[in-house]
N, C-alpha and C. Protein backbone atom coordinates (compact mmCIF):
# COMPACT_ATOMS: atom_id res chain seq x y z
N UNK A 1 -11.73 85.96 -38.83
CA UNK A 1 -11.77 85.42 -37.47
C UNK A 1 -13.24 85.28 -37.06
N UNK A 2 -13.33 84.28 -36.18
CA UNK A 2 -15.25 84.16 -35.93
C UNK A 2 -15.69 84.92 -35.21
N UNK A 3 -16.98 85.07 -35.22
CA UNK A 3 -17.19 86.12 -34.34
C UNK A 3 -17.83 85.64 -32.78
N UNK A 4 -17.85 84.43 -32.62
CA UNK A 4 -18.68 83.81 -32.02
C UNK A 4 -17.39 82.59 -30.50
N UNK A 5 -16.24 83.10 -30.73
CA UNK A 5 -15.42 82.95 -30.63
C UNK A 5 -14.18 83.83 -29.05
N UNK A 6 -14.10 83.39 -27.57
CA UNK A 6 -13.22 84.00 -27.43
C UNK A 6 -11.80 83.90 -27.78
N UNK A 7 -11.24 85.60 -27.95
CA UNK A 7 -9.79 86.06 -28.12
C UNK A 7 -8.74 85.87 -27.11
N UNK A 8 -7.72 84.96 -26.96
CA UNK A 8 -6.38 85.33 -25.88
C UNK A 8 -5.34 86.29 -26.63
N UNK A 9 -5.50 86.89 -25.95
CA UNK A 9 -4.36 87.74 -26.05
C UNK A 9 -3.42 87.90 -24.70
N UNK A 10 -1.97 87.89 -25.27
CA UNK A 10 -0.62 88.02 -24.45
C UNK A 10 -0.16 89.33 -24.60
N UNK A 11 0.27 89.94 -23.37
CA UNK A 11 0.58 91.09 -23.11
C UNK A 11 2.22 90.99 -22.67
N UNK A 12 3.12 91.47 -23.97
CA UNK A 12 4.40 90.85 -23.27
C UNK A 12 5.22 91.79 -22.09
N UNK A 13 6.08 92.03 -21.30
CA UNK A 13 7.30 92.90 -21.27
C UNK A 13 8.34 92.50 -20.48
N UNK A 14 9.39 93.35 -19.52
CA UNK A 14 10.10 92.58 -19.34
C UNK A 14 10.32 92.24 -18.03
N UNK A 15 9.60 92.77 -17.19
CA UNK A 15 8.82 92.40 -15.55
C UNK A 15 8.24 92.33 -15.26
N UNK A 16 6.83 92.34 -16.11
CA UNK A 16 5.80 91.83 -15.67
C UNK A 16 4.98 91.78 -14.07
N UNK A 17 5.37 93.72 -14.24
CA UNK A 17 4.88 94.13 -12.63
C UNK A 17 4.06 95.69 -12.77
N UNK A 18 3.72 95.65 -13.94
CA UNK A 18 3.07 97.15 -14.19
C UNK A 18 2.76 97.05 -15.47
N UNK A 19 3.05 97.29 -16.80
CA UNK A 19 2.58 97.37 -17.75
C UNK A 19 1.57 96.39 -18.42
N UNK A 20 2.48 95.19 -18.38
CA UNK A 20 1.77 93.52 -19.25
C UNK A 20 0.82 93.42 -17.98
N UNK A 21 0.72 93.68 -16.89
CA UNK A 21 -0.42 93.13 -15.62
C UNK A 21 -1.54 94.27 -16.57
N UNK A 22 -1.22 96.00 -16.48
CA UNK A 22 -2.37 96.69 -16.44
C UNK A 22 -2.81 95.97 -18.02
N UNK A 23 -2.24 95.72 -18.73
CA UNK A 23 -2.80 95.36 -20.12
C UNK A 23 -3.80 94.02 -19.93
N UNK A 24 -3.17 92.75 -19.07
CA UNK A 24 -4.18 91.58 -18.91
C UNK A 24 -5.49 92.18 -18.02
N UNK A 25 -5.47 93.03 -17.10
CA UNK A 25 -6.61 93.18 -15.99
C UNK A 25 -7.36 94.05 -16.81
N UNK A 26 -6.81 94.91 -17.83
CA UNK A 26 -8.43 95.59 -18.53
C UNK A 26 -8.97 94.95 -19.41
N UNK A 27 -7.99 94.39 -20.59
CA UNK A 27 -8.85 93.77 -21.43
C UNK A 27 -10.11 92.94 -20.59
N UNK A 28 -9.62 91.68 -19.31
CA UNK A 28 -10.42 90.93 -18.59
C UNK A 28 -11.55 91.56 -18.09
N UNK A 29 -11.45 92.93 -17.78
CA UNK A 29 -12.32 94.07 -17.27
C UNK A 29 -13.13 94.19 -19.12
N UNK A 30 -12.25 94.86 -19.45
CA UNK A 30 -13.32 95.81 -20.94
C UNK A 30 -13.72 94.22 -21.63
N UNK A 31 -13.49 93.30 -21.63
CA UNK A 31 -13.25 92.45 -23.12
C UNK A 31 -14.53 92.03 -23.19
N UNK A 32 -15.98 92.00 -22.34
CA UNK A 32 -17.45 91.65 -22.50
C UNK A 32 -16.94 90.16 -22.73
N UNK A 33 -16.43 89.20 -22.25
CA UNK A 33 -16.78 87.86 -22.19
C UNK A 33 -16.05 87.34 -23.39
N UNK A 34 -15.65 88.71 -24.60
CA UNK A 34 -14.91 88.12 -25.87
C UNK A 34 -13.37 87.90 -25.77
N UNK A 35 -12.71 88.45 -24.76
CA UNK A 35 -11.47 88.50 -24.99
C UNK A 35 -10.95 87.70 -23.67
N UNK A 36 -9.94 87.23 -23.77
CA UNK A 36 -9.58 86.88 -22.61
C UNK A 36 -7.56 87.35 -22.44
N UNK A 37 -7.22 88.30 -21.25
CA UNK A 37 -6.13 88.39 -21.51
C UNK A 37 -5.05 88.11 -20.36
N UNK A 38 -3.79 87.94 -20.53
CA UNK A 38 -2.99 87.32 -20.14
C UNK A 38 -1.56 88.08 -20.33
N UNK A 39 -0.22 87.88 -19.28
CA UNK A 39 0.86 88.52 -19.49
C UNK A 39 1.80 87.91 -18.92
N UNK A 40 3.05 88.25 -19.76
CA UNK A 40 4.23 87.30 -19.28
C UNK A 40 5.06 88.01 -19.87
N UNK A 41 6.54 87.47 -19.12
CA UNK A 41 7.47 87.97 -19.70
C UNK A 41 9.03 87.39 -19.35
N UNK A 42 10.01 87.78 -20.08
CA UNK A 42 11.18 86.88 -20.59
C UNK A 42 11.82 87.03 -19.15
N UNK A 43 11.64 87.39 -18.62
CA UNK A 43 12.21 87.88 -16.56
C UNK A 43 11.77 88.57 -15.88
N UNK A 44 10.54 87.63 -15.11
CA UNK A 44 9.59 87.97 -13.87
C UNK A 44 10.47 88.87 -13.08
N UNK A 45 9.52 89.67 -12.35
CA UNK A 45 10.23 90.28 -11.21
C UNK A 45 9.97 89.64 -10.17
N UNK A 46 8.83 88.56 -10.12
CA UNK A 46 8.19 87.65 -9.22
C UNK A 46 7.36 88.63 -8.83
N UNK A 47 7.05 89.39 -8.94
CA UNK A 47 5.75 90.45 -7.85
C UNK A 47 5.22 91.45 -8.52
N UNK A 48 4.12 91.76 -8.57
CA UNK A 48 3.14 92.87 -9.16
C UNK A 48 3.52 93.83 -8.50
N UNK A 49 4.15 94.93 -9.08
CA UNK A 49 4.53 96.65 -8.36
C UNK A 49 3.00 96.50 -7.74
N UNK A 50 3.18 96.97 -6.60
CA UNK A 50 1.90 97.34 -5.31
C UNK A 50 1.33 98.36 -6.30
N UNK A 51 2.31 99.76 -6.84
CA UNK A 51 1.27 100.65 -7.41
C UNK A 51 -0.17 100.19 -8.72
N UNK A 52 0.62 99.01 -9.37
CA UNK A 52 -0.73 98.50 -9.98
C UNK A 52 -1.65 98.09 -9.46
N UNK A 53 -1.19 97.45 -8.53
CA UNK A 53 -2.89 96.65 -7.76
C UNK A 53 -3.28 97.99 -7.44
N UNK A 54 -2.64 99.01 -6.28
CA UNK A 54 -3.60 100.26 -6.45
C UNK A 54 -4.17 100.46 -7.25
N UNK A 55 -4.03 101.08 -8.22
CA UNK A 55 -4.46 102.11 -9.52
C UNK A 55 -5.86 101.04 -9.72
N UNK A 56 -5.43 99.51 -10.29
CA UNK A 56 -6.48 99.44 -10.90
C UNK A 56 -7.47 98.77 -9.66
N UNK A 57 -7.42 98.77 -8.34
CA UNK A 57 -8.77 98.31 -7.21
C UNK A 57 -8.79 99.93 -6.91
N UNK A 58 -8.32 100.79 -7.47
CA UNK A 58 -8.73 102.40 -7.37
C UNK A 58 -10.02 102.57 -8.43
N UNK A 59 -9.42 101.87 -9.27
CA UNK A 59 -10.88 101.64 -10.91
C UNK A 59 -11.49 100.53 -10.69
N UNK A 60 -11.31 100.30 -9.65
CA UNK A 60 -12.51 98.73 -9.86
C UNK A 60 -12.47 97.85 -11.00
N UNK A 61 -11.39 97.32 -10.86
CA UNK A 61 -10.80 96.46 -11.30
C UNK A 61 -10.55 95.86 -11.09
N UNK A 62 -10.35 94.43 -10.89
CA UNK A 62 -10.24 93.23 -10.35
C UNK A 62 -8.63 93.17 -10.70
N UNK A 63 -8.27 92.47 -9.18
CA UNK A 63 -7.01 91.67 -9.32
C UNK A 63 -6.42 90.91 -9.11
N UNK A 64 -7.96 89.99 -8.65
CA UNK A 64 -7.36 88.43 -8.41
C UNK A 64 -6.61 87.33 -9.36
N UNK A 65 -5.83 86.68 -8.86
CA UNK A 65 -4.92 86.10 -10.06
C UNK A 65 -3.53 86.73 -10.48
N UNK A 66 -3.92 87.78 -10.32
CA UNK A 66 -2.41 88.90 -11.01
C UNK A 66 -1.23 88.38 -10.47
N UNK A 67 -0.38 87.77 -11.01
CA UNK A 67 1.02 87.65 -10.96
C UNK A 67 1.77 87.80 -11.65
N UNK A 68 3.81 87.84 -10.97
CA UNK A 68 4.52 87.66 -12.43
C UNK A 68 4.50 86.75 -12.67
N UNK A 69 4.60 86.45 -14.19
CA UNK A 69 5.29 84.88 -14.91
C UNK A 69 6.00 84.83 -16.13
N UNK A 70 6.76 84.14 -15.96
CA UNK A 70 7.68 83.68 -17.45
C UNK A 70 6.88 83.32 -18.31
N UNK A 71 7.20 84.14 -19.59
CA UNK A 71 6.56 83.63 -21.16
C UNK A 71 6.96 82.40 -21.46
N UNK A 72 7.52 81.38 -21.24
CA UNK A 72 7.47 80.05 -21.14
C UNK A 72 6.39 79.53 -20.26
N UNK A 73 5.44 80.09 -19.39
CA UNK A 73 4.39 79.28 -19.29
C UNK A 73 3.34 79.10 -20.59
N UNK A 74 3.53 79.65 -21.13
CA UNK A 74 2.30 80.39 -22.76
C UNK A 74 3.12 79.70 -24.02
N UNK A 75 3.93 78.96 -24.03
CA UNK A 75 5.38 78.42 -25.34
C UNK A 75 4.88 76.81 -24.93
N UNK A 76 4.03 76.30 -23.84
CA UNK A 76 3.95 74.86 -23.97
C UNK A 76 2.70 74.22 -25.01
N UNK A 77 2.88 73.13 -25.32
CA UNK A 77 1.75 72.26 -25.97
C UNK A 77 0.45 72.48 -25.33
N UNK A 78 0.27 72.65 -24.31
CA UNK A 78 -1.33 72.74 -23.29
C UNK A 78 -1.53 74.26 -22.80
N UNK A 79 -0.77 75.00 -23.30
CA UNK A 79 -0.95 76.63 -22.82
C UNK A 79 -2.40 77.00 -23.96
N UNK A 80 -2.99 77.91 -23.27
CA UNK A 80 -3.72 78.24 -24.45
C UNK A 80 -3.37 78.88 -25.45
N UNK A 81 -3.74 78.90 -26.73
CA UNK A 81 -3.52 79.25 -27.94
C UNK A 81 -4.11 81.06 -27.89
N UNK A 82 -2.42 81.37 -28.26
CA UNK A 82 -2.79 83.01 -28.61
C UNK A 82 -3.45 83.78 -29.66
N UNK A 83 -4.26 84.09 -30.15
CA UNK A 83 -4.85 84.61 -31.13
C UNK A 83 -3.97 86.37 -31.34
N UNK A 84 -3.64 87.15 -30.18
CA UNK A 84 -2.87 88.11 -30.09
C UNK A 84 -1.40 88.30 -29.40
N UNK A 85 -0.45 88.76 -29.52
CA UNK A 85 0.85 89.15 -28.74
C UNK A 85 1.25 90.23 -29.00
N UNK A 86 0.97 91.17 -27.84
CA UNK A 86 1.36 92.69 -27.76
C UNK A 86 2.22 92.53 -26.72
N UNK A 87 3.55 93.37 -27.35
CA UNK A 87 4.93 93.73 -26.18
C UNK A 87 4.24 95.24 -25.99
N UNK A 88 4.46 95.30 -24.75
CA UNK A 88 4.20 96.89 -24.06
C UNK A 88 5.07 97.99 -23.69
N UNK A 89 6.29 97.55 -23.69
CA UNK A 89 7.82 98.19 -23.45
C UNK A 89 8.47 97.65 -24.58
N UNK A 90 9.59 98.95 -25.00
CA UNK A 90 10.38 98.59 -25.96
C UNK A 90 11.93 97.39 -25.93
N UNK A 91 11.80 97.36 -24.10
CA UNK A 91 12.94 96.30 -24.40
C UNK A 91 12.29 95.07 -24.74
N UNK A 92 11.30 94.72 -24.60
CA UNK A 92 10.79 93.45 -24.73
C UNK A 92 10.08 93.17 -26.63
N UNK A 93 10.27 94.25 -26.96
CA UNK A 93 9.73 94.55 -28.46
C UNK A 93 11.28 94.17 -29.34
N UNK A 94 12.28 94.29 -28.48
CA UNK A 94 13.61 93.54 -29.23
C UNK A 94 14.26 92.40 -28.72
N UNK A 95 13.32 91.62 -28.00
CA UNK A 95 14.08 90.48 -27.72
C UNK A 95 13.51 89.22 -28.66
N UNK A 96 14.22 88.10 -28.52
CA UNK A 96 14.27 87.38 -29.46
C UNK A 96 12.96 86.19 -28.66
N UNK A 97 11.69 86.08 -28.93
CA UNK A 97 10.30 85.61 -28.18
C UNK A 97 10.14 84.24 -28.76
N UNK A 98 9.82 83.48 -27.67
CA UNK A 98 9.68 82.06 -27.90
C UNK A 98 8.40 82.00 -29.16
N UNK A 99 8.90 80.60 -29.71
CA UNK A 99 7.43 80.77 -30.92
C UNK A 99 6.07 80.32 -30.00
N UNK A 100 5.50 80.93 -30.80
CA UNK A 100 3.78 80.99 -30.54
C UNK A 100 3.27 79.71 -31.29
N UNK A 101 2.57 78.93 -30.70
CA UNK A 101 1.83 78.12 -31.58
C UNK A 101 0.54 78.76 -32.38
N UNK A 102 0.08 78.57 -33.22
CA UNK A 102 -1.08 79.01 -34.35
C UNK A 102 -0.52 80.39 -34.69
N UNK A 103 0.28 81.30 -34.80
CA UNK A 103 1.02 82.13 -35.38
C UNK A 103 -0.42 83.72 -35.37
N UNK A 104 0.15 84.19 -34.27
CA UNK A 104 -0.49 84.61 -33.38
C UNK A 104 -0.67 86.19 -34.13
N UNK A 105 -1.37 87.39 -34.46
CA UNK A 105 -0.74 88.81 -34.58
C UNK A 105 -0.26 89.31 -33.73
N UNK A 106 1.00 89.85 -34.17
CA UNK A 106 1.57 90.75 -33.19
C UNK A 106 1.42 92.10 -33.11
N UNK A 107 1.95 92.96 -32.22
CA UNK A 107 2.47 93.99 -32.50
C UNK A 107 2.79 95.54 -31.53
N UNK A 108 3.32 96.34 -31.26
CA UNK A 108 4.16 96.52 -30.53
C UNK A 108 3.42 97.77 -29.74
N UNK A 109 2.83 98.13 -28.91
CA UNK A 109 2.27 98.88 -28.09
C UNK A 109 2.91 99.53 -26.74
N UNK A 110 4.39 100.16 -27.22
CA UNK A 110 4.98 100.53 -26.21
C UNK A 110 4.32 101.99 -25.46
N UNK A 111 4.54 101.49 -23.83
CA UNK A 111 4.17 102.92 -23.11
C UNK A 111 5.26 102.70 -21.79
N UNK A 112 5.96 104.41 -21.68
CA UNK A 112 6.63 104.37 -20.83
C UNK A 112 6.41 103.57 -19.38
N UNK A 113 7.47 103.14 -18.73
CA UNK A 113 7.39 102.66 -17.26
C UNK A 113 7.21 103.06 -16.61
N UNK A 114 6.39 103.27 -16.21
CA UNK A 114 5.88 103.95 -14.33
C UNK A 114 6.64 103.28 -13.23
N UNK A 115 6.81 102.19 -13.29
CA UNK A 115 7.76 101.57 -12.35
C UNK A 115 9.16 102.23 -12.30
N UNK A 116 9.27 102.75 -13.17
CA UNK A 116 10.22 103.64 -13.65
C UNK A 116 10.47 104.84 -12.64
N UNK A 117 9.55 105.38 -12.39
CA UNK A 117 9.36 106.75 -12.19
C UNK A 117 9.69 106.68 -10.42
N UNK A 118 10.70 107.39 -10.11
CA UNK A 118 11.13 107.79 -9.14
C UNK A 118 10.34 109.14 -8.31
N UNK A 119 10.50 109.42 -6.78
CA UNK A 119 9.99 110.19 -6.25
C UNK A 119 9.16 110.43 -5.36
N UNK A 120 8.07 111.29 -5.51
CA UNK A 120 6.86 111.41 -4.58
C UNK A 120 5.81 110.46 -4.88
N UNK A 121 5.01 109.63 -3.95
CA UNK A 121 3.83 108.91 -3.86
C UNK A 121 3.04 109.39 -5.14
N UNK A 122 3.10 110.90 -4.89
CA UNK A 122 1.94 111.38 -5.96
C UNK A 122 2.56 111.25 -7.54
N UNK A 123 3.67 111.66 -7.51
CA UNK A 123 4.38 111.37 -9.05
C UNK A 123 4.72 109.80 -9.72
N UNK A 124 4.57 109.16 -8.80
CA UNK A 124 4.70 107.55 -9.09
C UNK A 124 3.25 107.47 -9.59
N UNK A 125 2.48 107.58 -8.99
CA UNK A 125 0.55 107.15 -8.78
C UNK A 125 0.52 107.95 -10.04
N UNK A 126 0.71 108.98 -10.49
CA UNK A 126 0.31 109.59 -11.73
C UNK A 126 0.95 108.78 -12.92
N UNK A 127 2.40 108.60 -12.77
CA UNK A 127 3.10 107.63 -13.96
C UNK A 127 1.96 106.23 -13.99
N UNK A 128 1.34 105.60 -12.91
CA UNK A 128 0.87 104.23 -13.12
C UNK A 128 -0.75 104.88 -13.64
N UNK A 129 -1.27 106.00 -13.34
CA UNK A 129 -2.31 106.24 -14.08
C UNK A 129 -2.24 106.71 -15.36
N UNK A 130 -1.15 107.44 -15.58
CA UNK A 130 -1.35 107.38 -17.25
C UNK A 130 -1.11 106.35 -17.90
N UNK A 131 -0.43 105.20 -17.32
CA UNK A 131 0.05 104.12 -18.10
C UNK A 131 -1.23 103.57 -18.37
N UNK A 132 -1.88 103.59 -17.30
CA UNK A 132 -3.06 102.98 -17.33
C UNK A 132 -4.64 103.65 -18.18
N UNK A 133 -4.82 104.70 -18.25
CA UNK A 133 -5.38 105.49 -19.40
C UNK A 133 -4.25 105.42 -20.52
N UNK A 134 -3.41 105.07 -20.61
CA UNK A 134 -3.12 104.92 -22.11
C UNK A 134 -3.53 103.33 -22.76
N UNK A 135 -3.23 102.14 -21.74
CA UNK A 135 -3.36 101.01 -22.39
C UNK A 135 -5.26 101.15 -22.41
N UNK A 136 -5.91 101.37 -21.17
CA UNK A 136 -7.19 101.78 -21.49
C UNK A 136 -8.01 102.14 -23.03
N UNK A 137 -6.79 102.79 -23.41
CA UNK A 137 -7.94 103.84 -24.35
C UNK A 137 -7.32 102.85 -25.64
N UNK A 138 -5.89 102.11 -25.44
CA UNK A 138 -5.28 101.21 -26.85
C UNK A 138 -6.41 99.93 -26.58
N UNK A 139 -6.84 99.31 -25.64
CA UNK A 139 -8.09 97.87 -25.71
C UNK A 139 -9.14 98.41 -26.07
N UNK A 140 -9.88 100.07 -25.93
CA UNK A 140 -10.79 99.86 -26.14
C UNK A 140 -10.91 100.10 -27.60
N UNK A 141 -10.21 100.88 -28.54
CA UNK A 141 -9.61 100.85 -29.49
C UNK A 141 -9.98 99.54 -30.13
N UNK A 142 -8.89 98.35 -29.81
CA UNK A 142 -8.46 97.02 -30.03
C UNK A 142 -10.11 95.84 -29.71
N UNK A 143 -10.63 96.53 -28.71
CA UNK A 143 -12.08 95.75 -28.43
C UNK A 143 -13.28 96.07 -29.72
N UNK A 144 -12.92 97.28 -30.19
CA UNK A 144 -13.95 97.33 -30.89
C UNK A 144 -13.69 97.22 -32.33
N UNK A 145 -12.43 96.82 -32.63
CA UNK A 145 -12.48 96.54 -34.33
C UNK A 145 -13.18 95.38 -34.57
N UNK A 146 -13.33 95.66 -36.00
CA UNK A 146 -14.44 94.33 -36.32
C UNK A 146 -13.75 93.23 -37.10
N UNK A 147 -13.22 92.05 -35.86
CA UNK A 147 -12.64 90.92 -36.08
C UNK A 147 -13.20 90.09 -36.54
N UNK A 148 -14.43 89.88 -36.92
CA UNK A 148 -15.17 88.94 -37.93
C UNK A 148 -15.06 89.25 -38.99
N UNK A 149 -15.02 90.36 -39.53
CA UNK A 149 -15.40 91.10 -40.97
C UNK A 149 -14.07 91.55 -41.48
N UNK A 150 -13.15 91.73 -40.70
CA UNK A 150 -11.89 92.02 -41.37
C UNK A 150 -10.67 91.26 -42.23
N UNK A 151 -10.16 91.97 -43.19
CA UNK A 151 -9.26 90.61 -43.53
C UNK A 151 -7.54 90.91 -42.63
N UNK A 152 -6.79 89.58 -42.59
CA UNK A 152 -5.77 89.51 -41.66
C UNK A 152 -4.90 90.95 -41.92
N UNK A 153 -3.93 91.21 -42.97
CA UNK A 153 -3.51 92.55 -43.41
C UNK A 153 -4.25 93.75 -43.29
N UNK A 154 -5.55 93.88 -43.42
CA UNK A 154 -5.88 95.40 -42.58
C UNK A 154 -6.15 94.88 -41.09
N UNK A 155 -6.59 94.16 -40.56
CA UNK A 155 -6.54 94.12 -39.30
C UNK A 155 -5.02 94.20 -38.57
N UNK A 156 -4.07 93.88 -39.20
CA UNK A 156 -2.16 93.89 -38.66
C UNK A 156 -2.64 94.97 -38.81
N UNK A 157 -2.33 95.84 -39.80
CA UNK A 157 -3.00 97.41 -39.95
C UNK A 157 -2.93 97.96 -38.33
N UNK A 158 -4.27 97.61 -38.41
CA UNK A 158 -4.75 98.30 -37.22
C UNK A 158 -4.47 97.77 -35.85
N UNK A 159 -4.11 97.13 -35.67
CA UNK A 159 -3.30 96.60 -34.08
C UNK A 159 -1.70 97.48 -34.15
N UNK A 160 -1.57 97.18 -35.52
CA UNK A 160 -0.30 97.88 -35.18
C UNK A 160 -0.35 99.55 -35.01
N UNK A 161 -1.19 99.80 -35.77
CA UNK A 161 -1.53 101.82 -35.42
C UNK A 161 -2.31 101.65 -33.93
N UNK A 162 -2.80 100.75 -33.45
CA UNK A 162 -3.32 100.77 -31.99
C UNK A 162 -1.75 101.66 -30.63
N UNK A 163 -0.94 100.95 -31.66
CA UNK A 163 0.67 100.88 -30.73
C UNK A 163 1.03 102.81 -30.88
N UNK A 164 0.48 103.41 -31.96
CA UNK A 164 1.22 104.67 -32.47
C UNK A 164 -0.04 105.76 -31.29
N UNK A 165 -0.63 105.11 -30.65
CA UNK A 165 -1.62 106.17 -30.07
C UNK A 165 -1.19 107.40 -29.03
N UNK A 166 -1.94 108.45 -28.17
CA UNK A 166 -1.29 108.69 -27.01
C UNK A 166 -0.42 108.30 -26.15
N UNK A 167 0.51 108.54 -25.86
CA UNK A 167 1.72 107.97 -25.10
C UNK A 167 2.45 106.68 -25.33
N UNK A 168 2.40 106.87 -26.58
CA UNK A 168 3.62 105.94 -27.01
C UNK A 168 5.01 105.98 -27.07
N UNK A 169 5.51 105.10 -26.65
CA UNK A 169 7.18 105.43 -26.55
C UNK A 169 7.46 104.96 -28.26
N UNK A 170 7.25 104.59 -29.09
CA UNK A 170 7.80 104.82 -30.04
C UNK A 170 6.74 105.47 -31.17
N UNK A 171 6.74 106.54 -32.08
CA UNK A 171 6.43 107.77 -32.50
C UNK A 171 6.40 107.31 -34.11
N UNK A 172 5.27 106.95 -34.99
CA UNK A 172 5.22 106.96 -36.30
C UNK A 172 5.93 108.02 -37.08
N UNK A 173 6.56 108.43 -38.22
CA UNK A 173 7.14 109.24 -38.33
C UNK A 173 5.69 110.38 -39.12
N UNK A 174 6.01 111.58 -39.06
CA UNK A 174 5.01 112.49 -39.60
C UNK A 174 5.16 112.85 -40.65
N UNK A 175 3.83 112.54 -41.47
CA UNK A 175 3.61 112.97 -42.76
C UNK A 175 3.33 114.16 -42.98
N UNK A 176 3.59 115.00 -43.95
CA UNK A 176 3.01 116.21 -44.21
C UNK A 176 2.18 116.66 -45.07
């Protein structure tokens, strides 16, 4: 891959109101001008959970632009061309995903839902901050492999062990 070159990457899941948002607003935050990222998914909720825009204008993070949208805006002839597609939740890691034009790497970076998480102000705000230190620490991970120099099979490699990190909902099995 060039090095001279920006990356899109798609952040998939399946509401596109907490997870695939925190995944497009850091890379756009961490990516230094190389990456550019983006999120969609197979059934908008139409609205960004409020707790994300918190969390990340809590990190100074930008969130202009942030909306939901259908992964059929990203499946047309004039969408930009994906170089990456990471699902972030496991229901969206088994659904059946429109094709990608230029045949994109995938691979599966599930972390529990905070949207999920029922309760106190403070126990919600903690579910959307770990979600958010976890995809954090999987881009910066993902920002710094060396995509010029690598060949395609160890780089799948390593996007896909990006997915097995801290707080992953699905668990590599352990070697001994």
């Amino acid at each position: 891959m060039p090095a001279d070159r920006v990356y899109n990457v798609l952040f998939l899941c399946t509401g596109n109101s907490a997870r695939s948002i925190l995944g497009e607003a850091l890379l756009n935050d961490l990516g230094g001008g190389k990456f550019r990222g983006y999120s969609a998914v197979s059934h908008p909720k139409g609205a960004v959970n409020p707790m994300t825009l918190e969390v990340l204008n809590t990190a100074g993070i930008s969130t202009e632009g942030l909306r939901s949208k259908s992964w059929d805006e990203f499946a047309t002839p004039d969408a930009p061309k994906m170089d990456f597609v990471f699902t972030v939740c496991d229901n969206a890691a088994g659904e059946a995903c429109p094709f990608w034009p230029g045949q994109p790497m995938t691979a599966h970076w599930g972390i529990e839902d905070p949207a999920a998480v029922a309760g106190e102000d403070f126990k919600r705000r903690a579910a959307f901050e770990d979600a958010m230190r976890f995809m954090r620490n999987r881009i910066d991970a993902f920002i710094n492999l060396p995509l010029s120099s690598i060949d395609r099979m160890t780089l799948q490699t390593k996007v896909s062990g990006i997915g097995a990190m801290d707080g992953s909902t699905v668990h590599a099995p352990q070697v001994a």
